[in-house]
C-alpha atoms as a PDB file:
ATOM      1  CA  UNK A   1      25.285 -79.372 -15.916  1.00  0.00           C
ATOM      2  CA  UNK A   2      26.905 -79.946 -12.726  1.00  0.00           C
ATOM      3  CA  UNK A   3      30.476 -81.992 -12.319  1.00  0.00           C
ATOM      4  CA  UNK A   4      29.485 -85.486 -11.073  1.00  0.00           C
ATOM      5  CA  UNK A   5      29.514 -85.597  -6.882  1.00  0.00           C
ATOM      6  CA  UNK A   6      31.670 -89.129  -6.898  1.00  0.00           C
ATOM      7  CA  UNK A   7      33.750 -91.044  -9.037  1.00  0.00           C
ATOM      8  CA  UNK A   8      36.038 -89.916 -11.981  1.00  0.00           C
ATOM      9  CA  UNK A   9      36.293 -86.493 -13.389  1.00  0.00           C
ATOM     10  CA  UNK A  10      38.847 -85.457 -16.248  1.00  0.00           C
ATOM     11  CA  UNK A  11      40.091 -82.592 -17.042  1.00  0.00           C
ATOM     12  CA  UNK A  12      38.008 -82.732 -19.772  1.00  0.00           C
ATOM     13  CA  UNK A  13      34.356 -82.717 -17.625  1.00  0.00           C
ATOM     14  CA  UNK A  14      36.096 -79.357 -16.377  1.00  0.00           C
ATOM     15  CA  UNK A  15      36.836 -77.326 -18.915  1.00  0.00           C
ATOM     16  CA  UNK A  16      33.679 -78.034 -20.392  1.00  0.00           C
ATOM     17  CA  UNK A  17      31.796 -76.643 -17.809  1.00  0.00           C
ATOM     18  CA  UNK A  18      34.213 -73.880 -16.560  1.00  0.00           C
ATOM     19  CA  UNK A  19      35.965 -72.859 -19.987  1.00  0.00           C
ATOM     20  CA  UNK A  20      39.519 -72.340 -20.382  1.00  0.00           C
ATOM     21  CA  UNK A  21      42.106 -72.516 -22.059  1.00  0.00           C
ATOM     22  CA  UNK A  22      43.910 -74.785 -24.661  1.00  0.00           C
ATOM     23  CA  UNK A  23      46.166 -76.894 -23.272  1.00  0.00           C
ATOM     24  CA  UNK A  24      44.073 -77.142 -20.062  1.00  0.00           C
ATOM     25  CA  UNK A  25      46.036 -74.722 -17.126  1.00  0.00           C
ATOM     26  CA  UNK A  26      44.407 -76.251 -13.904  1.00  0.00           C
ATOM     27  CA  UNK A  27      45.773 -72.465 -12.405  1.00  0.00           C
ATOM     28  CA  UNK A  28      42.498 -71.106 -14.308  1.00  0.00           C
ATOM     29  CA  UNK A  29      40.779 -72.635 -12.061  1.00  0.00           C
ATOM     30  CA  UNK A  30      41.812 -71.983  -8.502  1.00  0.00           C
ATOM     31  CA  UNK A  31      38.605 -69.723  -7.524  1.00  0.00           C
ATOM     32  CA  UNK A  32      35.774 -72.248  -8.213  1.00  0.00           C
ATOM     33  CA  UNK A  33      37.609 -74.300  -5.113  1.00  0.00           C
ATOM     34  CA  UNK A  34      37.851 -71.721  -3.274  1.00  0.00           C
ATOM     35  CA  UNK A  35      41.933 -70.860  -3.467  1.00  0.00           C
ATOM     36  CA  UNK A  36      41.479 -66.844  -3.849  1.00  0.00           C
ATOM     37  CA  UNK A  37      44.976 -67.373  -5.416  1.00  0.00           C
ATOM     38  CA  UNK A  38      45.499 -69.266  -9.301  1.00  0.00           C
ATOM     39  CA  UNK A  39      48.168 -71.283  -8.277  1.00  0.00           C
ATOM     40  CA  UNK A  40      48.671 -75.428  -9.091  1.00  0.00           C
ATOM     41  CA  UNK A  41      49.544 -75.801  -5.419  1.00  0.00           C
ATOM     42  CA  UNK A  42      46.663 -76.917  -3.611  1.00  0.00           C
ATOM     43  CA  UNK A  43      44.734 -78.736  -6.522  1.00  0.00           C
ATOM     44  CA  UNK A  44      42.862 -81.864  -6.016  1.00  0.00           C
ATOM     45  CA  UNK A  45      40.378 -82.704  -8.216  1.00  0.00           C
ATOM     46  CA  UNK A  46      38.042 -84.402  -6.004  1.00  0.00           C
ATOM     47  CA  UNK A  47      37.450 -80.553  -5.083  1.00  0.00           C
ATOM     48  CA  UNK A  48      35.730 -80.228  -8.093  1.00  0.00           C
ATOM     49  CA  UNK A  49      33.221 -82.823  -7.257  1.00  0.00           C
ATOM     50  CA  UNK A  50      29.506 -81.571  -7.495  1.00  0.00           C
ATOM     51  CA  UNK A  51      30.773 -77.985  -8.649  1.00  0.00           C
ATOM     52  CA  UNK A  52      28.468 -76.191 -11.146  1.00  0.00           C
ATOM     53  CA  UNK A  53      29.123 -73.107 -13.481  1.00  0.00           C
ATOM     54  CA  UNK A  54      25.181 -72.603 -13.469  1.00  0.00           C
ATOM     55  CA  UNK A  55      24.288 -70.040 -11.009  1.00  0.00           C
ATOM     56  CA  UNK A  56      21.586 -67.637 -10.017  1.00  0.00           C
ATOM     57  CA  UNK A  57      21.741 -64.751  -7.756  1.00  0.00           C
ATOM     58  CA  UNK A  58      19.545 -63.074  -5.062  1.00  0.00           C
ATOM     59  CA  UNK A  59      16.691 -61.287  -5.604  1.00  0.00           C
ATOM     60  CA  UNK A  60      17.379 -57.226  -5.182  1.00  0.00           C
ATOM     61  CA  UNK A  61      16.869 -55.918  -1.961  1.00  0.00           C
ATOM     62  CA  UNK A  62      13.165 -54.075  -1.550  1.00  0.00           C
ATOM     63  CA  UNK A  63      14.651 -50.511  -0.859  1.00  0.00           C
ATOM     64  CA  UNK A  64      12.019 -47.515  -0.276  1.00  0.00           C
ATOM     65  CA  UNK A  65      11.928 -46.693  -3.879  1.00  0.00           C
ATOM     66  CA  UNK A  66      12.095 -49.799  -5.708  1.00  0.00           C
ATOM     67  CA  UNK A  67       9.092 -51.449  -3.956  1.00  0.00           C
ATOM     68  CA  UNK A  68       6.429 -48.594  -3.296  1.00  0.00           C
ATOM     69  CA  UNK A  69       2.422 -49.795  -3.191  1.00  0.00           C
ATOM     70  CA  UNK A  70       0.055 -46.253  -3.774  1.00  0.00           C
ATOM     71  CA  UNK A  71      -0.018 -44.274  -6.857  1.00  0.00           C
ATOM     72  CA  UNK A  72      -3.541 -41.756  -7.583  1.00  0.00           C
ATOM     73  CA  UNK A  73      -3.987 -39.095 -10.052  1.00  0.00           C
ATOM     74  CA  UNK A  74      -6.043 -36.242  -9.967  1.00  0.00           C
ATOM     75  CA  UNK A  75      -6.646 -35.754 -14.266  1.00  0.00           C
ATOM     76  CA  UNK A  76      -7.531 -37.836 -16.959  1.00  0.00           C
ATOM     77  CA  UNK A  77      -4.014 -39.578 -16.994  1.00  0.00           C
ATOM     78  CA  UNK A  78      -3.073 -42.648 -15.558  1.00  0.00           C
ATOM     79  CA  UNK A  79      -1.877 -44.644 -12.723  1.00  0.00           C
ATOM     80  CA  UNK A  80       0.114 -47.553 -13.292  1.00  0.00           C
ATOM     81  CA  UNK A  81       3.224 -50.008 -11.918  1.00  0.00           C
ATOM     82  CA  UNK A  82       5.036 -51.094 -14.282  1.00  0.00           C
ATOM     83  CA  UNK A  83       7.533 -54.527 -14.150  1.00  0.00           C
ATOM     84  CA  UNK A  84      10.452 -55.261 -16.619  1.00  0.00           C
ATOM     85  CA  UNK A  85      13.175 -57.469 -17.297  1.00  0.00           C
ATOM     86  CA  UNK A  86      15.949 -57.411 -19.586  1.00  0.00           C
ATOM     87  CA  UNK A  87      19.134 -59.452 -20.191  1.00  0.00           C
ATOM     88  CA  UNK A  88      22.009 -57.302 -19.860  1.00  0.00           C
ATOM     89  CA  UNK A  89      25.690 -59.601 -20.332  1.00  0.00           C
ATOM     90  CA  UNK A  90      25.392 -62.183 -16.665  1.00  0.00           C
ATOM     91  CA  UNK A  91      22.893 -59.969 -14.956  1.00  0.00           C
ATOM     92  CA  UNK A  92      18.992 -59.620 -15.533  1.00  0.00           C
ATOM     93  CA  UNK A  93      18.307 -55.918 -15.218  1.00  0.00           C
ATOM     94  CA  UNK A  94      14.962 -55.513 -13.235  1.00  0.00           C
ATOM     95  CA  UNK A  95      12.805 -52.418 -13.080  1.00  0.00           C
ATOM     96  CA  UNK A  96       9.941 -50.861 -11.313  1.00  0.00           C
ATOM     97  CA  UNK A  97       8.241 -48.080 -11.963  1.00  0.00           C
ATOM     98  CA  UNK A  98       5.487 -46.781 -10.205  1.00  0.00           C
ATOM     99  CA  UNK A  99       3.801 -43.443 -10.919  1.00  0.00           C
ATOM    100  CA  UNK A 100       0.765 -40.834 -11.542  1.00  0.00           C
ATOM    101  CA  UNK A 101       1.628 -40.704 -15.560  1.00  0.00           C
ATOM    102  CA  UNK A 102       4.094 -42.178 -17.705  1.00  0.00           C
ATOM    103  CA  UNK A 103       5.201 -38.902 -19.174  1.00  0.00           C
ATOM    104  CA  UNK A 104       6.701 -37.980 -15.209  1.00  0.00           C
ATOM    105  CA  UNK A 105       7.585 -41.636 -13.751  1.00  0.00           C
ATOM    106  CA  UNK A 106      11.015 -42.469 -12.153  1.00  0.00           C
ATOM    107  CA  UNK A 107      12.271 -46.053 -12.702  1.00  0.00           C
ATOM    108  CA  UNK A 108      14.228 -47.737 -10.141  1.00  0.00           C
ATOM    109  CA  UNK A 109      16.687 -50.810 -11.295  1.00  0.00           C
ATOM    110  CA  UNK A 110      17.560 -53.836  -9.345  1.00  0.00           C
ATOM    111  CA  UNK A 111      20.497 -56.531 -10.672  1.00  0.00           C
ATOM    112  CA  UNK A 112      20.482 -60.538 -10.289  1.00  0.00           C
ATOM    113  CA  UNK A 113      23.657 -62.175 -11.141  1.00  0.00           C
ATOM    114  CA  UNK A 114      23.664 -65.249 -13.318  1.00  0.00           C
ATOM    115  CA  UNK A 115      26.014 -67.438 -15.386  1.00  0.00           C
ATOM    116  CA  UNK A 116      25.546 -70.707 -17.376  1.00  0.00           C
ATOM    117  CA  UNK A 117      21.668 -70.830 -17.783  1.00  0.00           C
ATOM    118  CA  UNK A 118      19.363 -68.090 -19.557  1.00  0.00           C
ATOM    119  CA  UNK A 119      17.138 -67.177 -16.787  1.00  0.00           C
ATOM    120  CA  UNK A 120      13.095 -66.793 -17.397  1.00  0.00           C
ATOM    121  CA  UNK A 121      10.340 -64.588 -15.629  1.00  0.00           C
ATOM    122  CA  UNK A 122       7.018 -64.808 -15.020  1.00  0.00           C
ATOM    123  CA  UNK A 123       4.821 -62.898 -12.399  1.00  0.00           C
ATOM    124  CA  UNK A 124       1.753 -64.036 -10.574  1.00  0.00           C
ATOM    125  CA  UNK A 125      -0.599 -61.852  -9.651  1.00  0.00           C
ATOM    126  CA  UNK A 126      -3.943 -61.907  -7.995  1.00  0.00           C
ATOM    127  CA  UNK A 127      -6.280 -58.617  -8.441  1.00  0.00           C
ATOM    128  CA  UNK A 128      -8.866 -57.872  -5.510  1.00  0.00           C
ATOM    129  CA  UNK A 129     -10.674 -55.031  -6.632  1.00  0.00           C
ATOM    130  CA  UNK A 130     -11.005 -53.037  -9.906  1.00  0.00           C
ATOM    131  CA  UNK A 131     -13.175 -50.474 -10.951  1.00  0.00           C
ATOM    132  CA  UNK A 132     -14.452 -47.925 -13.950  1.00  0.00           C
ATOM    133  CA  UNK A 133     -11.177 -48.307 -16.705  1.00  0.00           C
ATOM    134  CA  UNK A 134      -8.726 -50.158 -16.199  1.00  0.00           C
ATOM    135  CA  UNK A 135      -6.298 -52.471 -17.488  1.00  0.00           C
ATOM    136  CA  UNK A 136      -4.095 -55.963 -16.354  1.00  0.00           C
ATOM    137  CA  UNK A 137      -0.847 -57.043 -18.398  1.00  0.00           C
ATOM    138  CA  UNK A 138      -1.066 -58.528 -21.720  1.00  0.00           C
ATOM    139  CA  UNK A 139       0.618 -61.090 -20.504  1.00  0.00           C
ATOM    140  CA  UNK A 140      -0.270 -63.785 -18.990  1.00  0.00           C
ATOM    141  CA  UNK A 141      -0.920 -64.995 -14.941  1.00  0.00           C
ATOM    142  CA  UNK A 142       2.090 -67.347 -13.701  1.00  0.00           C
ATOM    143  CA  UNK A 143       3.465 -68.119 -17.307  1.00  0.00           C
ATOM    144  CA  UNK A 144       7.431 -67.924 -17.767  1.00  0.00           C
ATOM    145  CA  UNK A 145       8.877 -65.763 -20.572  1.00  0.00           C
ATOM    146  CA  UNK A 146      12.145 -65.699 -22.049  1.00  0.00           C
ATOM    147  CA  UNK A 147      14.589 -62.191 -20.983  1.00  0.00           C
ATOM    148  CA  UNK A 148      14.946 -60.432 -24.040  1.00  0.00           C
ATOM    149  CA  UNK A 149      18.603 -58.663 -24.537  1.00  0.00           C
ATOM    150  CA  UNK A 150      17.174 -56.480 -26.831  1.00  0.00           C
ATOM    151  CA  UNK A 151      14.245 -54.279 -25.433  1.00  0.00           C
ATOM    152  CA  UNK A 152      12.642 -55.530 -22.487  1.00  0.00           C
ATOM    153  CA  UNK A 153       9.973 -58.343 -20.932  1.00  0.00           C
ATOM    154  CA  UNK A 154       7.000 -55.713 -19.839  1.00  0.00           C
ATOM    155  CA  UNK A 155       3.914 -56.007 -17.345  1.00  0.00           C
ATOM    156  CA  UNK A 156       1.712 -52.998 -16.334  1.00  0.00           C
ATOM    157  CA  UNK A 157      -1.509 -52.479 -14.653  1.00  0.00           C
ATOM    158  CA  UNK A 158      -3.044 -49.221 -15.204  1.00  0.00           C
ATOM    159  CA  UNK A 159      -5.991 -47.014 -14.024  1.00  0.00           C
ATOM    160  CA  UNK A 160      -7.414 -44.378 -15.965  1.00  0.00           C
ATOM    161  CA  UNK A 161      -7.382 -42.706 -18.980  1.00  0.00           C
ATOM    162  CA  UNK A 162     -11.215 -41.706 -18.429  1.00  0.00           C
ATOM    163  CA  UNK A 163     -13.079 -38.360 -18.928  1.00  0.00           C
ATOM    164  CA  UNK A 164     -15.441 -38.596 -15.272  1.00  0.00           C
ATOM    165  CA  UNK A 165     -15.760 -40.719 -12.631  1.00  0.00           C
ATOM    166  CA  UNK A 166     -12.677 -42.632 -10.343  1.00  0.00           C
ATOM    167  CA  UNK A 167     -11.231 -45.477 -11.613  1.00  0.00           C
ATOM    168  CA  UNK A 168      -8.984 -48.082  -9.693  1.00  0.00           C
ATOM    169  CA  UNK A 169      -7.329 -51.236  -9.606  1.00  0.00           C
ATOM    170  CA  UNK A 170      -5.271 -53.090  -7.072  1.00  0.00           C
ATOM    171  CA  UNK A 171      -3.598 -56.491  -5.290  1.00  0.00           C
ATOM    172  CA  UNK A 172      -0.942 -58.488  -5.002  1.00  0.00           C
ATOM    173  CA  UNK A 173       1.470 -59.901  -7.264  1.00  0.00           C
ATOM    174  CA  UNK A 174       5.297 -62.336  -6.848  1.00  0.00           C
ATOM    175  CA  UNK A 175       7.835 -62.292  -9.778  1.00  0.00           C
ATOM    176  CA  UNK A 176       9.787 -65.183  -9.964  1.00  0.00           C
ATOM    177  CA  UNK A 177      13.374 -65.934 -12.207  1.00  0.00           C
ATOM    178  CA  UNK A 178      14.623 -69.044 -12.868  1.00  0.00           C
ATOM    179  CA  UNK A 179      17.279 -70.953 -14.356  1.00  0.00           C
ATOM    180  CA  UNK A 180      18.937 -74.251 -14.236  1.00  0.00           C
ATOM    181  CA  UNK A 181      20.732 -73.515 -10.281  1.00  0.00           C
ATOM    182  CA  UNK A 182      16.613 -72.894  -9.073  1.00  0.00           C
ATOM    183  CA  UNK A 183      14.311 -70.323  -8.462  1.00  0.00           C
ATOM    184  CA  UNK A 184      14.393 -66.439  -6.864  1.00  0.00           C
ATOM    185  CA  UNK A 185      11.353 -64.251  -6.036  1.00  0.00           C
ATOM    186  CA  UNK A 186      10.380 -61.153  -4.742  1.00  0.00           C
ATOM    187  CA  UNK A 187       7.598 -62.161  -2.371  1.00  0.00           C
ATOM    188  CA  UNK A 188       4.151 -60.565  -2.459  1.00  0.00           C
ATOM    189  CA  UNK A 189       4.012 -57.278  -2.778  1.00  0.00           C
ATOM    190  CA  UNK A 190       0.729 -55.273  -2.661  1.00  0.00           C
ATOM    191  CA  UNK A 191      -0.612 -52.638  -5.471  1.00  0.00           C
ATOM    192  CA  UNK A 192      -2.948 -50.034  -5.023  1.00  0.00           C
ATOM    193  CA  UNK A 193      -3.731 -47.404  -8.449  1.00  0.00           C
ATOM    194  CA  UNK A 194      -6.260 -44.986  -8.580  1.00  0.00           C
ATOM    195  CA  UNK A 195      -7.453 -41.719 -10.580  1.00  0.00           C
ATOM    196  CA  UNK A 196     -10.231 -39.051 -10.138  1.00  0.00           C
ATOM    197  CA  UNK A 197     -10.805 -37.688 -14.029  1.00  0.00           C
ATOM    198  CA  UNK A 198     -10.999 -34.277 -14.448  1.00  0.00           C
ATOM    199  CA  UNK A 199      -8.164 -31.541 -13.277  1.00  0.00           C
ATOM    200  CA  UNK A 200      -5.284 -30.667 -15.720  1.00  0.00           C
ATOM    201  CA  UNK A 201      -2.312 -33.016 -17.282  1.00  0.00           C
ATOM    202  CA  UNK A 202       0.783 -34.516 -15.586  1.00  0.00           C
ATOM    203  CA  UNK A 203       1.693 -32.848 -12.319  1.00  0.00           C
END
């Protein structure tokens, strides 16, 4: 909960949302008003006004291999994108894998800072064309979950896992995190899986 923008504020209102010490040393302070030094010089505590420990970062940067759009397999194995999310101390730990079979995939991890509010996910997602077997997450379309710190928050789309004919699935989806400081997303990003049965395992 944010420090009031007007009025009084204690030393009291402070602590409690920044922490600290025992008697209260206003030097603990210093970089949450911007002093890049702890010192008492410089202190007034209508600084403080409107300050908030509750924060939420930026959503990771979409480099080459943590956003890619095409995976096909020639075989009866899958392909699938896979999304997770898992609390690791103040950051949520994001991945995305994308791949021709589970048993070969590389995931790539992004980071979003946090502190003060347990962040949520959800992911909306809108599927445009699908074909022979295939599958959607489990869970559901544009409903927040809690981060787990233990184990991770999944969703995958898959095609495959079929003895003849070509199977597919693709479209958009936007993941979204939120705390108490407000939302972050990742945009829309476009999917696009495919596989051909027949031809061998994992490549």
């Amino acid at each position: 909960m944010a420090l009031p923008a007007s009025g009084q504020i204690d030393f009291g209102q402070i602590q409690t949302e920044f922490g600290g010490s025992n008697p209260i040393a206003m030097n603990e302070y210093g970089d949450k008003i911007g002093l890049t030094v702890n010192t008492t010089s410089g202190h007034n505590i209508a600084q403080f006004y409107g300050l908030s420990n509750v924060s939420i970062g930026s959503w990771p940067s979409a480099t080459a291999n943590f956003y890619r759009q095409n995976s096909f397999k020639v075989d009866t194995y899958e392909a699938f994108l896979r999304l997770t999310a898992q609390i690791v101390g103040s950051q949520v730990k994001l991945g995305f894998t994308l791949g021709g079979s589970s048993a070969i995939a590389t995931t790539y991890y992004g980071y979003v800072n946090f502190s003060g509010s347990t962040p949520t996910m959800k992911v909306d997602w809108n599927i445009t064309s699908r074909s022979g077997i295939r599958s959607s997450p489990t869970l559901s379309d544009n409903v927040y979950y809690s981060i787990p710190t233990s184990g991770e928050r999944t969703w995958t789309w898959k095609a495959g896992f079929a003895n003849s004919g070509n199977n597919g699935i693709s479209g958009t989806y936007t993941a979204y995190i939120n705390n108490a400081a407000g939302t972050i997303n990742s945009g829309s990003k476009s999917f696009s899986l495919g596989t051909s049965a027949g031809g061998g395992g994992p490549k």
